[in-house]
Protein backbone atom coordinates (compact mmCIF):
# COMPACT_ATOMS: atom_id res chain seq x y z
CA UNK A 1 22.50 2.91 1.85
CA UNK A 2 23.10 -0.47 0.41
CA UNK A 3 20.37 -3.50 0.92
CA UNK A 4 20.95 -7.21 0.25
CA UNK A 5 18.44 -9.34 0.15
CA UNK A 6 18.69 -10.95 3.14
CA UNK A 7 18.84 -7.57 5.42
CA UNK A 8 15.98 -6.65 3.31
CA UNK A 9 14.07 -9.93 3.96
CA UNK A 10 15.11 -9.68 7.56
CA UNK A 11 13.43 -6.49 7.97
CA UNK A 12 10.24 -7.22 6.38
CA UNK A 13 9.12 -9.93 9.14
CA UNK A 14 6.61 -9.41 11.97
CA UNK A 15 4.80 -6.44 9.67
CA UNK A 16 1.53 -4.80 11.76
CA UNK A 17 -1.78 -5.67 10.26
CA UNK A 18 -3.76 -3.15 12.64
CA UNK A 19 -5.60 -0.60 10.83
CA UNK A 20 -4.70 3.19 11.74
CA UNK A 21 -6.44 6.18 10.47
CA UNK A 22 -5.24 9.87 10.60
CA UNK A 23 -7.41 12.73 9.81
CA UNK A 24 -6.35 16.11 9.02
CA UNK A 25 -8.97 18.28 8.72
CA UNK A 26 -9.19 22.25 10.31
CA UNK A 27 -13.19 21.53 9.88
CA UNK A 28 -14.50 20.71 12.89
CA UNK A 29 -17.82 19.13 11.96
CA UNK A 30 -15.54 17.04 8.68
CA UNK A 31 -12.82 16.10 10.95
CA UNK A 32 -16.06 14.48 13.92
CA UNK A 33 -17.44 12.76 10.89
CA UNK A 34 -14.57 11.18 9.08
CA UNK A 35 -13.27 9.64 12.97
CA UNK A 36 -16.60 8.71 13.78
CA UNK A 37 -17.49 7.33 10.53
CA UNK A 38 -14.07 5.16 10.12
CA UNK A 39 -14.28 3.81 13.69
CA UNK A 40 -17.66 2.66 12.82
CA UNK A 41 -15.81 0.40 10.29
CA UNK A 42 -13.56 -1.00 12.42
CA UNK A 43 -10.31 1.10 11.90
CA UNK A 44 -8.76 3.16 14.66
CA UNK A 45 -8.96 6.60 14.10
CA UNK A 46 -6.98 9.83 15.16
CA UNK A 47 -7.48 13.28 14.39
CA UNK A 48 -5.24 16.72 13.78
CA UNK A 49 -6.67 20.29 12.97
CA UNK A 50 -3.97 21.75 10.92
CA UNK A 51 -1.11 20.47 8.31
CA UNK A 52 1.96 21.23 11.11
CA UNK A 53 0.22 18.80 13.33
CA UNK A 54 -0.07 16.11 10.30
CA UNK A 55 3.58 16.56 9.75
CA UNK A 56 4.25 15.99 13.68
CA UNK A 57 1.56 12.85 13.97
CA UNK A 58 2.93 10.97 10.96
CA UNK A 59 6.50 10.11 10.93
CA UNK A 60 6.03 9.68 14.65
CA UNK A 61 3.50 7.10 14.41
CA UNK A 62 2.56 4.00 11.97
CA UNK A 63 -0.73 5.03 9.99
CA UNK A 64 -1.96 3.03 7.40
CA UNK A 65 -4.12 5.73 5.97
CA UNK A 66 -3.98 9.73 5.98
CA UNK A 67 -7.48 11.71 5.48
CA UNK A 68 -5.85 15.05 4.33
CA UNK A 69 -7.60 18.05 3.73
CA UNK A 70 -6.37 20.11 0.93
CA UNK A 71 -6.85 23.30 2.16
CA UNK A 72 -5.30 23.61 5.84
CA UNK A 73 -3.77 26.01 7.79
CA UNK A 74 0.31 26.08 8.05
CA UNK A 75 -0.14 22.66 4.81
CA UNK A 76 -2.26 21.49 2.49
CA UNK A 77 -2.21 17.50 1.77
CA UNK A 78 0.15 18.06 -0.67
CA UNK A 79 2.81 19.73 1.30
CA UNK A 80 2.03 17.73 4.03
CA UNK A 81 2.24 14.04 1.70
CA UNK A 82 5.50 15.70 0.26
CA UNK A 83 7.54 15.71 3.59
CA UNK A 84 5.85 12.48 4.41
CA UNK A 85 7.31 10.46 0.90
CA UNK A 86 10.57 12.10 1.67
CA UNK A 87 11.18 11.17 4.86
CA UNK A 88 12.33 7.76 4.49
CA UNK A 89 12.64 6.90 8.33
CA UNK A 90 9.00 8.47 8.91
CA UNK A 91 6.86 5.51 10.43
CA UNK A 92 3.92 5.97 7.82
CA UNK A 93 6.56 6.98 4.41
CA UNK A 94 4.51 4.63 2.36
CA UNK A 95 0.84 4.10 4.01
CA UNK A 96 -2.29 5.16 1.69
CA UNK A 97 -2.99 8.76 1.42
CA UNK A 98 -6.59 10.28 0.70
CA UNK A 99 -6.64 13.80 -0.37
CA UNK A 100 -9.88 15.44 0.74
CA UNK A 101 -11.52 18.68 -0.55
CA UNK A 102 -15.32 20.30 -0.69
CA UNK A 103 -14.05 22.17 -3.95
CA UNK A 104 -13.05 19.86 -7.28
CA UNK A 105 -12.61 19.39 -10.52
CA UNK A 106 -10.83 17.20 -12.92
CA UNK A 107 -7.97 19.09 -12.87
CA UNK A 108 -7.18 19.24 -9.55
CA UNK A 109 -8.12 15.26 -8.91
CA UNK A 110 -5.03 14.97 -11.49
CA UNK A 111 -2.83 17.20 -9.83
CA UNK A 112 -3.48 15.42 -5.92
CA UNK A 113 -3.52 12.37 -7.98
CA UNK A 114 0.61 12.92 -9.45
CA UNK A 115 1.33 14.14 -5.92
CA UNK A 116 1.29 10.36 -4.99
CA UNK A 117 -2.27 10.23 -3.34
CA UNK A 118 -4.13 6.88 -4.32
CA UNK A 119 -7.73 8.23 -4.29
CA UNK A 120 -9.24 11.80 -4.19
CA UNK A 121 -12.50 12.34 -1.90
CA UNK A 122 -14.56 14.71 -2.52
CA UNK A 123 -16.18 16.46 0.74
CA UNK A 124 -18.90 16.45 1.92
CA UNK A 125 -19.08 12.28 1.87
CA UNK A 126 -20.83 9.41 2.96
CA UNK A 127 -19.98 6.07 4.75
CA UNK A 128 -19.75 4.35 1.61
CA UNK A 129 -17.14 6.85 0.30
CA UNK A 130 -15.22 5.85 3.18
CA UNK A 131 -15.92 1.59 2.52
CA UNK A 132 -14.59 2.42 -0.80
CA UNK A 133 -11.40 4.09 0.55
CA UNK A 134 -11.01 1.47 3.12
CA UNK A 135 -10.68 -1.46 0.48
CA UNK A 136 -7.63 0.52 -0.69
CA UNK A 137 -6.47 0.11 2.72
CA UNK A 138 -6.85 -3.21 3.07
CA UNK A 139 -5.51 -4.57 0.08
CA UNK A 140 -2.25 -2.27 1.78
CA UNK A 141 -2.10 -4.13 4.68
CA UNK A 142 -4.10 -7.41 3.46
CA UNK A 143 -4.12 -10.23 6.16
CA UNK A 144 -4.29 -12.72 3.55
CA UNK A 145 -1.26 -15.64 4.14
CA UNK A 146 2.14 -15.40 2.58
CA UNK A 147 1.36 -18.74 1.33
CA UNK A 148 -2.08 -20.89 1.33
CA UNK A 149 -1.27 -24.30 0.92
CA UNK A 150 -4.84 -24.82 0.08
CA UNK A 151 -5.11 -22.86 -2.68
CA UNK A 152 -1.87 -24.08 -3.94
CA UNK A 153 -3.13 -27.33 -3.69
CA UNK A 154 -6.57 -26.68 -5.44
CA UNK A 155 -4.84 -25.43 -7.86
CA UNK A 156 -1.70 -27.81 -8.62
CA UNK A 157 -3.50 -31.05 -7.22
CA UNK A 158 -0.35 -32.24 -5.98
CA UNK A 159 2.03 -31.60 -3.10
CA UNK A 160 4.86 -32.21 -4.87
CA UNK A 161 4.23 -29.96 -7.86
CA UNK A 162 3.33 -27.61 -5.29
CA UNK A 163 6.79 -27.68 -3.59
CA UNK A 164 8.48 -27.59 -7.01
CA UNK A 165 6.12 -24.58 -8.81
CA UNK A 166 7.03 -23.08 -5.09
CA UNK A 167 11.00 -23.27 -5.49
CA UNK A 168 10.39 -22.17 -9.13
CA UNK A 169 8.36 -18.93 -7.50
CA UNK A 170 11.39 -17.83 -4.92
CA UNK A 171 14.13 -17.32 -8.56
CA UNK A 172 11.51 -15.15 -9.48
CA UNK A 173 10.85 -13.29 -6.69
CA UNK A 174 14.50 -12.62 -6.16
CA UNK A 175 15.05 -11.81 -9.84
CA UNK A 176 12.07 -9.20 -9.22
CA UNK A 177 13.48 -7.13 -6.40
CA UNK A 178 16.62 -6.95 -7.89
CA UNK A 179 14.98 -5.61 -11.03
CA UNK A 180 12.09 -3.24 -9.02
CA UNK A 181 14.39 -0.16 -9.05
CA UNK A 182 14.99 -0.46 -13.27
CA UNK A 183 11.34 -1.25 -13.88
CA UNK A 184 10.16 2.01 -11.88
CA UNK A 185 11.66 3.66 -15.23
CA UNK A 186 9.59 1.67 -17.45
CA UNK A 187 6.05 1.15 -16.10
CA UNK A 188 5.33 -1.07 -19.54
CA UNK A 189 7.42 -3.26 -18.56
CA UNK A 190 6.99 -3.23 -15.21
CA UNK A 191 3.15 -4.15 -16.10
CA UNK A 192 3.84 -7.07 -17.99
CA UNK A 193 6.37 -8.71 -15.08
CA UNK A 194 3.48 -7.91 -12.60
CA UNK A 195 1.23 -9.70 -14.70
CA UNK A 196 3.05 -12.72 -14.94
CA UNK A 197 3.79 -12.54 -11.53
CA UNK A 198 0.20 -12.63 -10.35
CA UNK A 199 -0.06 -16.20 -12.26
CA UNK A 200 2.88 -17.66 -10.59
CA UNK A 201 1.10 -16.34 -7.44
CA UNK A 202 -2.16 -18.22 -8.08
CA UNK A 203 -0.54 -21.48 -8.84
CA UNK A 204 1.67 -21.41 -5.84
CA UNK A 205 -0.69 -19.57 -3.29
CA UNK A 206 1.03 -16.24 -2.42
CA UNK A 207 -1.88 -15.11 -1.71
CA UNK A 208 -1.26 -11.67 0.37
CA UNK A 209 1.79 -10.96 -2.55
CA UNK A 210 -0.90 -11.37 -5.36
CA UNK A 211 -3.26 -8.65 -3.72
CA UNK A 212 -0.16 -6.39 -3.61
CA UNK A 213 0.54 -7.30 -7.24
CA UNK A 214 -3.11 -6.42 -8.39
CA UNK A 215 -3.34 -3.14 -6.47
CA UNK A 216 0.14 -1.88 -8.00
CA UNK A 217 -0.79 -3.06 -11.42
CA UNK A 218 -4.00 -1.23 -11.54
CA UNK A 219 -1.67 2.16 -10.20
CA UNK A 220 0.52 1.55 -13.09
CA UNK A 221 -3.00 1.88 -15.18
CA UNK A 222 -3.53 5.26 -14.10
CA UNK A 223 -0.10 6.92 -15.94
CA UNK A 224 0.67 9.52 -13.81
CA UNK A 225 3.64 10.11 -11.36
CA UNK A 226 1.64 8.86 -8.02
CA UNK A 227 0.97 5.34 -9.61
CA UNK A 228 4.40 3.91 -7.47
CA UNK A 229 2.29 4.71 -4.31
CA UNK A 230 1.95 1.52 -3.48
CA UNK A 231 5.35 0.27 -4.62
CA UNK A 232 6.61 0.39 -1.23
CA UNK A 233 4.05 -2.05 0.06
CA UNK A 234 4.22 -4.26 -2.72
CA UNK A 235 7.79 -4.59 -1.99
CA UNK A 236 7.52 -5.42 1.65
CA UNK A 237 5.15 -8.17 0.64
CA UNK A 238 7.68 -9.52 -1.74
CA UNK A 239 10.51 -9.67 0.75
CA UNK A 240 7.92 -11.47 3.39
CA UNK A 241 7.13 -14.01 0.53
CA UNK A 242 10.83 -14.38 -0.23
CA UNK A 243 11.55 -15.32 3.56
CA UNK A 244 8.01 -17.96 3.82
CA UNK A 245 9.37 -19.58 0.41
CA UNK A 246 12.37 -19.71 2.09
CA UNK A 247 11.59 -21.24 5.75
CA UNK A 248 9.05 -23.77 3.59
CA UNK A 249 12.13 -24.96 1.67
CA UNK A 250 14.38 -25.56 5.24
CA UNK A 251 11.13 -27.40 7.08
C-alpha cells in the first residue's frame, strides 16, 4: 500500500505511552515471577501459558514488551515473534521482544538475537534483569517531548536560531523517511545518517526522536538481521517530529 507523508504523519499522532507487558511462559512459578516482578516496576503486566495463546493475546492487544519463553507448548518465541513481525495490522507488530530460556549458550543468544528479539534473558533472573530489560522499553515508548524548547534554547542561545536550525531539521527529517526503506539495505550508511541526525536533534531539541535515534544506532552495532527491531519505532517518532516541526512553523 502506498504512504505519503502526510497520511503517514497523520497516523503517527496521539501514540500510547502506557507500558504493557506480556508474558509467555508454560512455567508456572517463571510466568508468577516475571508478572509480579514487572508490576513491581510500574508496568502492567499480563500473562499466557502456551505460544497459541501468545499468538491470540498479541495482535489483539497493544504490548510494548513480550516475555517469551523459548521452549513452549504449540510455539516457541521464535515462531511466536515470526507471526507477530509479519502481521502488519497486529496491534504489537513492532513492540520489544525478550526471548527467555533456562538453557543458553552463545549460539543460541545469536540465533533469538537474528530472529528480531532485542535482548536474550536468561532464566532463572532477578529484578535487575528485568530494570535492564525495561530501559529497552522505555527508550521504545520514551515520554520525552517531540521538541524541548529548553534544551533547544540552552543549546542555540537564541530563539531565533532556534526557529531557523528547527526549519533546517524538518528537510531533513523528510529527506530521511523517504530514504529509510534504501538505507535498511545498507546499515553503514544508515549509521552514519543516524549519527548526524542525533546532532541536529540536540541542537534543535527533538528530544524523544534522539532517544529513538540512539537505540536504533546501537541495533545497527550488533550486525545481525534483528538489528531493524526497533526501526518501526524509530520511524513513528520521526513522523510525530515531522508533524510538531510542522504545527511550530504554522503557530
Amino acid at each position: 500500500m502506498q504512504h505519503t507523508l502526510s497520511s503517514d504523519v497523520s497516523q503517527a499522532r496521539g501514540a500510547p505511552t502506557a507500558i504493557r507487558a506480556l508474558v509467555a511462559d508454560d512455567d508456572p512459578s517463571s510466568r508468577f515471577f516475571l508478572v509480579e516482578a514487572l508490576r513491581s516496576l510500574g508496568l502492567e503486566a499480563d500473562a499466557c501459558h502456551d505460544g497459541p495463546s501468545a499468538i491470540t493475546m498479541a495482535p489483539q492487544q497493544a504490548f510494548d514488551l513480550l516475555l517469551l519463553d523459548c521452549r513452549m507448548p504449540g510455539a516457541g518465541a521464535v515462531e511466536v515473534l515470526a507471526r507477530l513481525r509479519g502481521d502488519a495490522t497486529a496491534h504489537s507488530t513492532d513492540c520489544t521482544a525478550v526471548a527467555t530460556s533456562a538453557e543458553m549458550d552463545v549460539a543460541e543468544r545469536e540465533r533469538l538475537l537474528a530472529a528480531e528479539f532485542s535482548e536474550v534473558l536468561q532464566k532463572p533472573c532477578n529484578v535487575a534483569d528485568l530494570r535492564r530489560i525495561l530501559s529497552l522499553v522505555q527508550a521504545g515508548v520514551s515520554a520525552l517531548p517531540w521538541l524541548d524548547d529548553a534544551q533547544a534554547l540552552a543549546t542555540m542561545g537564541d530563539a531565533d536560531v532556534v526557529k531557523a536550525m528547527r526549519t533546517l531539521l524538518r528537510v531533513e527529517l523528510a529527506c530521511f523517511y523517504q530514504d529509510l526503506d534504501a538505507l535498511r539495505s545498507d546499515t553503514a550508511a544508515f549509521a552514519d545518517r543516524l549519527h548526524r541526525l542525533r546532532s541536529s536533534c540536540g541542537f534543535c531539541g527533538a528530544a524523544a526522536l534522539g532517544v529513538q535515534a540512539t537505540l536504533l544506532q546501537r541495533h545497527l552495532k550488533l550486525g545481525h538481521a534483528g538489528s531493524l527491531a526497533p526501526l518501526s519505532r524509530f520511524r513513528r517518532s520521526l513522523l510525530a517530529t515531522i508533524d510538531a516541526l510542522g504545527a511550530e512553523g504554522n503557530d
